[in-house]
C-alpha atoms as a PDB file:
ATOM      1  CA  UNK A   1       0.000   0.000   0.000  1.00  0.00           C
ATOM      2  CA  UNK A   2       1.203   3.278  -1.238  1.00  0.00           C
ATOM      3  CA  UNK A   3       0.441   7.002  -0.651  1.00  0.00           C
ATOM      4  CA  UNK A   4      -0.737   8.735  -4.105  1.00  0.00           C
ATOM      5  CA  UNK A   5      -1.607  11.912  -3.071  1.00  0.00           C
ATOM      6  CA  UNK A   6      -3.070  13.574  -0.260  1.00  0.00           C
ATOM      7  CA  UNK A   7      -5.882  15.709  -0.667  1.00  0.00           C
ATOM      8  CA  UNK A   8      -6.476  17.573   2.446  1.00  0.00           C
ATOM      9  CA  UNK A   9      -5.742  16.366   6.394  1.00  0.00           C
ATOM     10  CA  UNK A  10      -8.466  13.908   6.205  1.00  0.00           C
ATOM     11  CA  UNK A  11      -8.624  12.962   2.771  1.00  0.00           C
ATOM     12  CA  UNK A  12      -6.005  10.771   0.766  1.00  0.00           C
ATOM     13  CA  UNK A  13      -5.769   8.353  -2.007  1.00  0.00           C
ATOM     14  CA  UNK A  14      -3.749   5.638  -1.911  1.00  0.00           C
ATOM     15  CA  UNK A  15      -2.825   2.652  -4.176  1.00  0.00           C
ATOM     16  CA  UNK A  16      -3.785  -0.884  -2.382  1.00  0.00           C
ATOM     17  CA  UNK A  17      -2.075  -3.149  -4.947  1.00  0.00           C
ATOM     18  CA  UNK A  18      -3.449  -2.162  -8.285  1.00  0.00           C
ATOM     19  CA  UNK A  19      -6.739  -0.477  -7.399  1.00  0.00           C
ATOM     20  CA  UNK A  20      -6.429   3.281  -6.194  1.00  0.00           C
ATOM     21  CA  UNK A  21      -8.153   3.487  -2.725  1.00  0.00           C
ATOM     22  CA  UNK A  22      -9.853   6.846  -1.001  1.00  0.00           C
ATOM     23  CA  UNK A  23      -9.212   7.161   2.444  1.00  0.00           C
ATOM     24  CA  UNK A  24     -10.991   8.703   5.029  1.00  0.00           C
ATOM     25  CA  UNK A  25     -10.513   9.576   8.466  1.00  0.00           C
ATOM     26  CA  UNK A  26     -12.182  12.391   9.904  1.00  0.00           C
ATOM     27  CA  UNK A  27     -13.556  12.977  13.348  1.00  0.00           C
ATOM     28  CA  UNK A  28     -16.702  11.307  12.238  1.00  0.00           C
ATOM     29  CA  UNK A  29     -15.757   8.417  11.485  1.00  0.00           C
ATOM     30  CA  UNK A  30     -13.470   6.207   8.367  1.00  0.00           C
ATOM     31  CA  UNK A  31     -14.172   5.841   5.491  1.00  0.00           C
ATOM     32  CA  UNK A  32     -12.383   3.923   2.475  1.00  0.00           C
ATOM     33  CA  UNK A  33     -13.352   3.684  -1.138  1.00  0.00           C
ATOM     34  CA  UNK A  34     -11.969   2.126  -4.381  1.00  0.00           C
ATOM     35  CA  UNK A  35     -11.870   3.971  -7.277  1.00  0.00           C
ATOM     36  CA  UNK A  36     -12.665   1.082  -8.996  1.00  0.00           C
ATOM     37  CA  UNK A  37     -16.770   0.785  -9.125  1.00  0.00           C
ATOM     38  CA  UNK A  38     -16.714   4.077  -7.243  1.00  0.00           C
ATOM     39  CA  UNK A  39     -17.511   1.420  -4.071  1.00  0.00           C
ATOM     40  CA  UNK A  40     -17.739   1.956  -0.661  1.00  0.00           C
ATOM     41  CA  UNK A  41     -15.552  -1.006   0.780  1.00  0.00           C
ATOM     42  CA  UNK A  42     -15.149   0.417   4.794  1.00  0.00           C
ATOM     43  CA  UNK A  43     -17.253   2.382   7.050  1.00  0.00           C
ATOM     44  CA  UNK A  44     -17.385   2.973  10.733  1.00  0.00           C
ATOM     45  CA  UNK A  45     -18.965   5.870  12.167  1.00  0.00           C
ATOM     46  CA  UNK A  46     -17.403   7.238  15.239  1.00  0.00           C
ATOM     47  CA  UNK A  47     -17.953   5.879  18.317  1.00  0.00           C
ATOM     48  CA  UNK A  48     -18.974   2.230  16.770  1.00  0.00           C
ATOM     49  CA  UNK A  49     -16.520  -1.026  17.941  1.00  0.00           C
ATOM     50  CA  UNK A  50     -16.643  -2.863  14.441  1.00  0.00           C
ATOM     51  CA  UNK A  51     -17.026  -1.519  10.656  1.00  0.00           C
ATOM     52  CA  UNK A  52     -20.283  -1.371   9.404  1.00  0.00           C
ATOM     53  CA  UNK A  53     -19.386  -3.121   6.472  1.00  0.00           C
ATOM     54  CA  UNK A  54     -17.881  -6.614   5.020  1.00  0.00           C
ATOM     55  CA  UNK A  55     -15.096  -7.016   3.114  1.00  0.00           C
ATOM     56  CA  UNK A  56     -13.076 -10.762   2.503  1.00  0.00           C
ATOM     57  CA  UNK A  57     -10.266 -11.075   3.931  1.00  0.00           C
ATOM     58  CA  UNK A  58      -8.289 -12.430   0.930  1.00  0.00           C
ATOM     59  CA  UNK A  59      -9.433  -9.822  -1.554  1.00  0.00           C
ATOM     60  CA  UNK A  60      -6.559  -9.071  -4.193  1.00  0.00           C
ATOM     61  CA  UNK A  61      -7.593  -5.505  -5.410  1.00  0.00           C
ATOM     62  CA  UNK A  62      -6.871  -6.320  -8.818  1.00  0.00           C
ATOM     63  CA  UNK A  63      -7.900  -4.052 -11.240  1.00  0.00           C
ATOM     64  CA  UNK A  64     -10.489  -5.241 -13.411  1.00  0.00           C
ATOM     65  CA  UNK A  65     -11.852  -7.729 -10.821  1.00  0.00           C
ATOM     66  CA  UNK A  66     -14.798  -7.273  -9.001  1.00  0.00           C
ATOM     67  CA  UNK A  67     -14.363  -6.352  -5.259  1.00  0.00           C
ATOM     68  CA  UNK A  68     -15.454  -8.984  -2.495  1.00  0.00           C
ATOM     69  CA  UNK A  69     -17.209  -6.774  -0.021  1.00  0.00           C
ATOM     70  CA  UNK A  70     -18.674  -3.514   0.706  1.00  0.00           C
ATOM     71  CA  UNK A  71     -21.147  -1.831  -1.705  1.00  0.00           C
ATOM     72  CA  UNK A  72     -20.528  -2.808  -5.526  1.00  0.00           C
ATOM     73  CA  UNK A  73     -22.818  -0.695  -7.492  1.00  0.00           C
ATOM     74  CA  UNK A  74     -24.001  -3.303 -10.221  1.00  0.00           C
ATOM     75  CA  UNK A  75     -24.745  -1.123 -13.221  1.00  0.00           C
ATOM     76  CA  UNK A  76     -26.309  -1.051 -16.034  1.00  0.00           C
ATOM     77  CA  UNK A  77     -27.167  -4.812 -15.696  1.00  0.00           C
ATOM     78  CA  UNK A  78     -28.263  -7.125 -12.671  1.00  0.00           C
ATOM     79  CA  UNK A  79     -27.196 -10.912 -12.691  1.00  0.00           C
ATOM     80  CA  UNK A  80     -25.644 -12.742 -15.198  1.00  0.00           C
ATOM     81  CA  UNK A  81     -28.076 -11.562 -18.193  1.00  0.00           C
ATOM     82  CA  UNK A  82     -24.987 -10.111 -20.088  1.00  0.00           C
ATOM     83  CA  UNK A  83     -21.588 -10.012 -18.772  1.00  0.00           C
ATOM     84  CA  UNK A  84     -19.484  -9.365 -17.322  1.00  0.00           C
ATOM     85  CA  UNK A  85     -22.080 -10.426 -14.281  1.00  0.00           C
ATOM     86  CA  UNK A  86     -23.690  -7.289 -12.424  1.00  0.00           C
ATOM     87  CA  UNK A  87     -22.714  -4.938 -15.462  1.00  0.00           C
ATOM     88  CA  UNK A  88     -19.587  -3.216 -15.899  1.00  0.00           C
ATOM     89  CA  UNK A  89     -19.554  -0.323 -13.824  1.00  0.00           C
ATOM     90  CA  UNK A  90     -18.096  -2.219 -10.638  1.00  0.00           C
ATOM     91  CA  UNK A  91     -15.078  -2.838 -12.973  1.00  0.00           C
ATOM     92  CA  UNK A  92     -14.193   0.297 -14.151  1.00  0.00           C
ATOM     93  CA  UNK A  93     -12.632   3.297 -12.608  1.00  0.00           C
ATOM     94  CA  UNK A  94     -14.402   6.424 -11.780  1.00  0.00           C
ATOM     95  CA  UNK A  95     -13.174   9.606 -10.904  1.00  0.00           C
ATOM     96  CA  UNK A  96     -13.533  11.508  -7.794  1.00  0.00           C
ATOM     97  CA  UNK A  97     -15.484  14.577  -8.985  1.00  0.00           C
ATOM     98  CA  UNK A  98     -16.199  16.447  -5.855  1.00  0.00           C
ATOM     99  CA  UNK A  99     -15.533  16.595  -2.594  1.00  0.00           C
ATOM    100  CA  UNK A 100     -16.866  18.966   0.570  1.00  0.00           C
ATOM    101  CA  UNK A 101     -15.730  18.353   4.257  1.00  0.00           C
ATOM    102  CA  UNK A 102     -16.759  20.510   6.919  1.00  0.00           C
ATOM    103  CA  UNK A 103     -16.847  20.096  10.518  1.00  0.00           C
ATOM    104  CA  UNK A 104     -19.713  17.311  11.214  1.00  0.00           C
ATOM    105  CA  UNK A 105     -20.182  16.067   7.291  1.00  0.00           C
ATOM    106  CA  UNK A 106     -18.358  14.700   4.604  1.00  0.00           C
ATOM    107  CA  UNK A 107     -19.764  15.045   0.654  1.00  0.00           C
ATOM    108  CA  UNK A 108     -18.174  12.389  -1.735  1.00  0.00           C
ATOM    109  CA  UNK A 109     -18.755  12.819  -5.372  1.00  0.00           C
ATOM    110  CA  UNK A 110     -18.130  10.514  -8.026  1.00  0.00           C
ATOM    111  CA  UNK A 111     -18.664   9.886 -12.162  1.00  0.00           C
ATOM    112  CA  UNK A 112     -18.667   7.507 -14.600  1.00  0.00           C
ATOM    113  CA  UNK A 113     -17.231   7.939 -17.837  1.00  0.00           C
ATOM    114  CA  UNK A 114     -17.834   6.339 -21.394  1.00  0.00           C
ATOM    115  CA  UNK A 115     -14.868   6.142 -23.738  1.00  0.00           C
ATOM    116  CA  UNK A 116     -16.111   9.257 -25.485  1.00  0.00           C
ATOM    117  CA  UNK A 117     -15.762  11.228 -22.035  1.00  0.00           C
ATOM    118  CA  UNK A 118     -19.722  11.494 -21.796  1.00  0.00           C
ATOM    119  CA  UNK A 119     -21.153  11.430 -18.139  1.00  0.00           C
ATOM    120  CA  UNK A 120     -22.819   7.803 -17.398  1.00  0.00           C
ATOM    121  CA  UNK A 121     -23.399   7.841 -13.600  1.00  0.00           C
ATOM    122  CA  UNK A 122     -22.720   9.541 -10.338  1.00  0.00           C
ATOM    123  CA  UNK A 123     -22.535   8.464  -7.119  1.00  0.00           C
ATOM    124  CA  UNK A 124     -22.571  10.844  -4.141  1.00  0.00           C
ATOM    125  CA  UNK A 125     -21.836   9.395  -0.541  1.00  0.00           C
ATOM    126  CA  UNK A 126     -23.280  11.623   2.273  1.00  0.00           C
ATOM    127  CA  UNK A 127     -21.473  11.186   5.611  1.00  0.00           C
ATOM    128  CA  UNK A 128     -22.121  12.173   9.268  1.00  0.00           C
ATOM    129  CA  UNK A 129     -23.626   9.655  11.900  1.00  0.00           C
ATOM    130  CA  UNK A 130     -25.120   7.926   8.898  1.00  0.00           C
ATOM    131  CA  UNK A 131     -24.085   7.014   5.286  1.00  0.00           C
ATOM    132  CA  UNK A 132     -26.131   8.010   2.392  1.00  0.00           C
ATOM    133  CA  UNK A 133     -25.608   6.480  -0.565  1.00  0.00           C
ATOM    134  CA  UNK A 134     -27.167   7.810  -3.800  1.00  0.00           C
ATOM    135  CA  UNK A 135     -26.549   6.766  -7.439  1.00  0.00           C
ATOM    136  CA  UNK A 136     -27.867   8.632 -10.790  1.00  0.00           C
ATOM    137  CA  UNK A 137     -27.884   7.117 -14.111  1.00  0.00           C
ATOM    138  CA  UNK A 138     -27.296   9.307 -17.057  1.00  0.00           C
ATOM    139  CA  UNK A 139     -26.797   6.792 -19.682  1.00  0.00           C
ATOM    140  CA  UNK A 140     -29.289   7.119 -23.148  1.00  0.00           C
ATOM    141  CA  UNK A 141     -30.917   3.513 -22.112  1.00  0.00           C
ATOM    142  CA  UNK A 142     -32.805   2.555 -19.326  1.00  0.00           C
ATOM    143  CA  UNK A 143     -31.107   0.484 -16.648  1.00  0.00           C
ATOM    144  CA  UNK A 144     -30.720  -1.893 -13.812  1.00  0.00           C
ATOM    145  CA  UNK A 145     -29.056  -1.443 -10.646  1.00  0.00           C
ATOM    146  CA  UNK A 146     -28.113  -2.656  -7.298  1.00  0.00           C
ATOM    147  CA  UNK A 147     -26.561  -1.530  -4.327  1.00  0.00           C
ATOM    148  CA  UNK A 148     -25.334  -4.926  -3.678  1.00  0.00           C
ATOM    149  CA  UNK A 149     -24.537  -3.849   0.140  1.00  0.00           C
ATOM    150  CA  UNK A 150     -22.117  -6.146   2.140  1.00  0.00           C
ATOM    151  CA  UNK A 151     -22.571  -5.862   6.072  1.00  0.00           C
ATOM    152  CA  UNK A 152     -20.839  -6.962   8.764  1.00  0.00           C
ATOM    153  CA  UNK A 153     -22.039  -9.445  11.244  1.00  0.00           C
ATOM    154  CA  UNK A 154     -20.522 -11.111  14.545  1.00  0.00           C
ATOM    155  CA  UNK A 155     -22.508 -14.349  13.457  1.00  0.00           C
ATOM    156  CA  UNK A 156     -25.145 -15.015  10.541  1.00  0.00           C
ATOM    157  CA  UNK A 157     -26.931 -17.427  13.136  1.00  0.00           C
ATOM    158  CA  UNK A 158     -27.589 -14.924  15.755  1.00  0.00           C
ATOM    159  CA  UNK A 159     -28.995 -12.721  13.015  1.00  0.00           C
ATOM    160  CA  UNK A 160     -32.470 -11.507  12.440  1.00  0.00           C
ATOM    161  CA  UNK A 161     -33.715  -9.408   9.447  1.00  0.00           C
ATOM    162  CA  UNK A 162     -36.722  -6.842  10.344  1.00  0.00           C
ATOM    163  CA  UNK A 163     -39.120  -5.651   8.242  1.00  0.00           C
ATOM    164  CA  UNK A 164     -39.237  -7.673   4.939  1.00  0.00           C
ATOM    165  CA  UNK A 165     -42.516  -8.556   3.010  1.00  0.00           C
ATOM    166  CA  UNK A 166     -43.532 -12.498   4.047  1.00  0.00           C
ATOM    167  CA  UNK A 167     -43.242 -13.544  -0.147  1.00  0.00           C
ATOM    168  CA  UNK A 168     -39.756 -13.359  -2.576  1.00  0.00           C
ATOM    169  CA  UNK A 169     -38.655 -14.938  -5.589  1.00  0.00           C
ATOM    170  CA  UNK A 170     -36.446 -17.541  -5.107  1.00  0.00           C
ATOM    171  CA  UNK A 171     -33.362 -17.088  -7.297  1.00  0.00           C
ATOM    172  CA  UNK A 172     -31.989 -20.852  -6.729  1.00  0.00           C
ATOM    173  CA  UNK A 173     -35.499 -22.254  -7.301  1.00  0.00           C
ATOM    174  CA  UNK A 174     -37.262 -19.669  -9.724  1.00  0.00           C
ATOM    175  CA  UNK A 175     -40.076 -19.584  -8.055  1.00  0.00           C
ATOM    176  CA  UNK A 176     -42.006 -17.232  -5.521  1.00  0.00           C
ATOM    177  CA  UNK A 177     -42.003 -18.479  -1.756  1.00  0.00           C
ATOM    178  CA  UNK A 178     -43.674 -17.547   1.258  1.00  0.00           C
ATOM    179  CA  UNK A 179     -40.890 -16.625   3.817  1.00  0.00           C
ATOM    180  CA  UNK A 180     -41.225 -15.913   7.522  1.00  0.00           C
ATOM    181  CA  UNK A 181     -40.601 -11.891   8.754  1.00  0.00           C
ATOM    182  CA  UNK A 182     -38.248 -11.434  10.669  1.00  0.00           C
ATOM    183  CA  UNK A 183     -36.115 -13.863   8.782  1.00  0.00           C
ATOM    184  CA  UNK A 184     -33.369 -15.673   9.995  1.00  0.00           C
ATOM    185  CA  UNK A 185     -30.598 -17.065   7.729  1.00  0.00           C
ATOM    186  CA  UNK A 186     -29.871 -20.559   7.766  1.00  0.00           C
ATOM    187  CA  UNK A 187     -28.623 -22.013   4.334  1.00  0.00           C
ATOM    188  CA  UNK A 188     -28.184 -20.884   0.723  1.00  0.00           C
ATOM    189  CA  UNK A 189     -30.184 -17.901   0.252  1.00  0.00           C
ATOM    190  CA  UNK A 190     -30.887 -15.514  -2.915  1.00  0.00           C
ATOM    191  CA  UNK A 191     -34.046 -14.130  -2.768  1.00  0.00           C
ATOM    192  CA  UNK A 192     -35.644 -10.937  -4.436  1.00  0.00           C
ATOM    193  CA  UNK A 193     -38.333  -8.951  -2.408  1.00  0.00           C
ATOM    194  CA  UNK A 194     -40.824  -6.482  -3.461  1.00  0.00           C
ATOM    195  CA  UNK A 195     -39.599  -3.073  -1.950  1.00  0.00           C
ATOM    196  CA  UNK A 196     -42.814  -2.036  -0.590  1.00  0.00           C
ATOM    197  CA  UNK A 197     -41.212  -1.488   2.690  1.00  0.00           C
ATOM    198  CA  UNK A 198     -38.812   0.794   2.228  1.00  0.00           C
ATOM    199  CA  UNK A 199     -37.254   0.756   6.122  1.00  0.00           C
ATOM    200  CA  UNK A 200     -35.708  -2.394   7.322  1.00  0.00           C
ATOM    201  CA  UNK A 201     -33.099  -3.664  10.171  1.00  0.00           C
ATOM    202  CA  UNK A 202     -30.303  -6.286  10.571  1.00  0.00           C
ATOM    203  CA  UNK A 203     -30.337  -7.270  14.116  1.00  0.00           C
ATOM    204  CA  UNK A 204     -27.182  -8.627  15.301  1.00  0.00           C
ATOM    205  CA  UNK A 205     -27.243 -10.200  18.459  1.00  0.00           C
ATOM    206  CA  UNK A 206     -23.591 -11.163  18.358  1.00  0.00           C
ATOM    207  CA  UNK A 207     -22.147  -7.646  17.962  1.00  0.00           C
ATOM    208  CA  UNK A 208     -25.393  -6.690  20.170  1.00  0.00           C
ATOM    209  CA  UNK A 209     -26.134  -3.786  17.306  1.00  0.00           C
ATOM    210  CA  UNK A 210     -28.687  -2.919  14.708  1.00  0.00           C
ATOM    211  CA  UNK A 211     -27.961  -1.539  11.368  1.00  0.00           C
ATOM    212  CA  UNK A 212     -31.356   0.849  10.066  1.00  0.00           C
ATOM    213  CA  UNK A 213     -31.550   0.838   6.464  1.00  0.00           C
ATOM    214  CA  UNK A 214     -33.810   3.334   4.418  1.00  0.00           C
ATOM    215  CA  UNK A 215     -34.261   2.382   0.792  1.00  0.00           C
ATOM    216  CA  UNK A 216     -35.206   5.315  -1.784  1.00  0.00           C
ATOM    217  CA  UNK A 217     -36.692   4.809  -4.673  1.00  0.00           C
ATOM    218  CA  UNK A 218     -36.270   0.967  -5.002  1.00  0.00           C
ATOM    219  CA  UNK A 219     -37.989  -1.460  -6.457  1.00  0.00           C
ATOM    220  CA  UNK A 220     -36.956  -4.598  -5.180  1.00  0.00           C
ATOM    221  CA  UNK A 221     -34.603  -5.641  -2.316  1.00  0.00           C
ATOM    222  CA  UNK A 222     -32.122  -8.642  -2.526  1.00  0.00           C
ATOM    223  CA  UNK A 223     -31.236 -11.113   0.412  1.00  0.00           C
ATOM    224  CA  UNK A 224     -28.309 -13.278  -0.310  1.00  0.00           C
ATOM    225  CA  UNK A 225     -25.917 -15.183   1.640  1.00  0.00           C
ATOM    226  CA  UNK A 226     -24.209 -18.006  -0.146  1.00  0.00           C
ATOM    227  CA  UNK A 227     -23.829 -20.086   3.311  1.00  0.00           C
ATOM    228  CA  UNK A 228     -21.574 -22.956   2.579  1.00  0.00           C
ATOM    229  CA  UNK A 229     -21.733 -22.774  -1.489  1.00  0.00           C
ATOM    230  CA  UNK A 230     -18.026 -21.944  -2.608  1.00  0.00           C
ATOM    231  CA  UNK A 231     -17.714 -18.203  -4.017  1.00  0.00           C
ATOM    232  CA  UNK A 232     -14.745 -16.277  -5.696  1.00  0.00           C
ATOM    233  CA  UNK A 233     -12.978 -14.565  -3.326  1.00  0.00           C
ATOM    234  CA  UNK A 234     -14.349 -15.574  -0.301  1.00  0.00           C
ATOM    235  CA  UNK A 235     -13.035 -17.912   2.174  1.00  0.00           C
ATOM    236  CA  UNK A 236     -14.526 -21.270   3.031  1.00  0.00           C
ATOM    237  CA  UNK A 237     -16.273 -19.353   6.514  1.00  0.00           C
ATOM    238  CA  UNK A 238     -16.546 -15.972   5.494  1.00  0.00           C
ATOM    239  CA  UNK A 239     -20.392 -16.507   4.992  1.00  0.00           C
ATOM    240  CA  UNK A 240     -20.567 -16.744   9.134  1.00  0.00           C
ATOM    241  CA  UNK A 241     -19.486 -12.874   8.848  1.00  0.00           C
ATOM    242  CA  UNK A 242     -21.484 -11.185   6.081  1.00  0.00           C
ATOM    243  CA  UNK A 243     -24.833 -10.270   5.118  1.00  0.00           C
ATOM    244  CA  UNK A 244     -26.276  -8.864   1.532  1.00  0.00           C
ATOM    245  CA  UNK A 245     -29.040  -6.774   1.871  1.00  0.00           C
ATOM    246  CA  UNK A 246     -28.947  -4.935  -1.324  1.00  0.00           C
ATOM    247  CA  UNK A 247     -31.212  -1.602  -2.542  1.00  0.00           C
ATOM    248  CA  UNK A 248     -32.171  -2.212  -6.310  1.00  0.00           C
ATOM    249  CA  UNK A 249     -34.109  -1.372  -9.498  1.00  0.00           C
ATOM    250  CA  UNK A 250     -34.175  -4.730 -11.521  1.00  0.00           C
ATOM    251  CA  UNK A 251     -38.203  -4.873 -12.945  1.00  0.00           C
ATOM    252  CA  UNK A 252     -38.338  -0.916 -13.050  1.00  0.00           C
ATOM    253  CA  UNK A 253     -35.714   0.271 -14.527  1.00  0.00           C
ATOM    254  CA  UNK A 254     -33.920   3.712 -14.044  1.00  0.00           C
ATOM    255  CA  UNK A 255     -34.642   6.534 -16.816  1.00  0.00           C
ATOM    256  CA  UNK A 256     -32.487   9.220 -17.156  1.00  0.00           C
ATOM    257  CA  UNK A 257     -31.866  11.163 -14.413  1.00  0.00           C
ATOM    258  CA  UNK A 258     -33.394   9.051 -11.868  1.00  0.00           C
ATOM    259  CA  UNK A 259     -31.813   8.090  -9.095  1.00  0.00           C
ATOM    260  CA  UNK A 260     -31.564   5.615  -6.159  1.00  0.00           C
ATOM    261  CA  UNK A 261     -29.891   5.106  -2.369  1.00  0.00           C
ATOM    262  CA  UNK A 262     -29.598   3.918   0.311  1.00  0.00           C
ATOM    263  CA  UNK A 263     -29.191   5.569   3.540  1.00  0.00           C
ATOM    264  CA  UNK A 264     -27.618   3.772   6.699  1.00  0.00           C
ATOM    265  CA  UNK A 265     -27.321   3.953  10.572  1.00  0.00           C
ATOM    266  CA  UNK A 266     -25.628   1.857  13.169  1.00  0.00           C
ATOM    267  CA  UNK A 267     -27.444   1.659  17.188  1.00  0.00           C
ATOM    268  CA  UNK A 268     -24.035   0.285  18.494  1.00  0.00           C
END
């Protein structure tokens, strides 16, 4: 890990093997954030014991491979439809357009180029005690995205999710299935939910916190936690640790202009 440049007291970009890397640390709380996919890959607020979000523990950071963790923005595709999987916005490099830090709050700006230097998306991250997450898609089509948000837990047995609707689609079965709420993970999940709540809560006995998320202007959630099934760049455990609850617009898909986010608080 390398320094690249530093941008102001709290704000510096540094080069963690081949993928540039934002840092933040300012007195409310860390941040870090790859260049690549413009994603969010560390948070913790002040004052919290453990990082908000999940990242594995044998990620490379090599460019032009997907990052294992925190919040990929999969854009302008969801799934394996096309690929690369999850589109190919999580691949490429944005730029860090804008940035405002004041005393209590921290404004993160960042676009997404085509090759003809025409704007595609943005992403602004809004910090203080929360994280707000919002993404805009500028691109001539209409698109899909996800927030495919990783987050930290102490255990995925001694978690509880709050607030989802009781039916999903079943992505391993392809077919719609009544599901308990609260839900509870305990194998192979990969579910899509209507979004018609747009407030829900991870509740983490093990780390004895909740995480409060507040979808806007989503369409569907995903659940997914790939329990003992092997995935790239994730160790044989790391399931026991991490949680996707992702903020998306896969049926309805974003127009130009439109936007959607994600905003989220920690009771530690």
């Amino acid at each position: 890990m390398s320094l690249l440049k530093t941008l102001t007291p709290e704000l510096s970009l540094v080069l963690q093997n081949d993928i540039p890397v934002l840092h933040l640390k300012h007195p409310i709380g860390t941040a870090k954030i790859a260049l690549q996919g413009a994603q969010l890959v560390s948070w913790q607020p002040r004052g919290t014991k453990q990082d908000v979000l999940w990242l594995s523990e044998i990620e490379p950071f090599q460019m032009g491979t997907a990052i294992r963790g925190g919040i990929p923005i999969c854009y302008p595709w969801f799934g394996s439809v096309k690929q690369p999987p999850h589109g190919t916005a999580r691949i490429h490099l944005w730029q860090l357009s804008h940035y405002d830090l004041a005393k209590d709050k921290v404004r993160l700006e960042f676009s997404l180029f085509s090759d003809l230097n025409i704007i595609e998306a943005k992403v602004e991250m809004f910090f203080t005690d929360k994280c707000h997450i919002s993404f805009t898609h500028y691109g001539e089509q209409p698109a899909q995205v996800a927030l495919h948000s990783y987050f930290n837990v102490g255990d995925i047995e001694q978690v509880e999710i709050v607030n989802l609707p009781e039916t999903c689609f079943n992505s391993l079965t392809q077919q719609q299935k009544n599901v308990p709420s609260p839900r509870s993970i305990t194998e192979n999940v990969d579910c899509i939910y209507s979004a018609e709540k747009t407030q829900n809560q991870i509740v983490d006995k093990a780390l004895n916190r909740t995480i409060q998320l507040y979808h806007h202007n989503a369409s569907q959630l995903v659940l997914w936690n790939p329990w003992h099934k092997p995935t790239s760049a994730m160790s044989e455990q790391a399931y026991q640790r991490m949680l996707c609850l992702e903020t998306a617009r896969i049926d309805h898909l974003l127009e130009y202009g439109e936007s959607v986010g994600v905003e989220i608080c920690v009771n530690d």
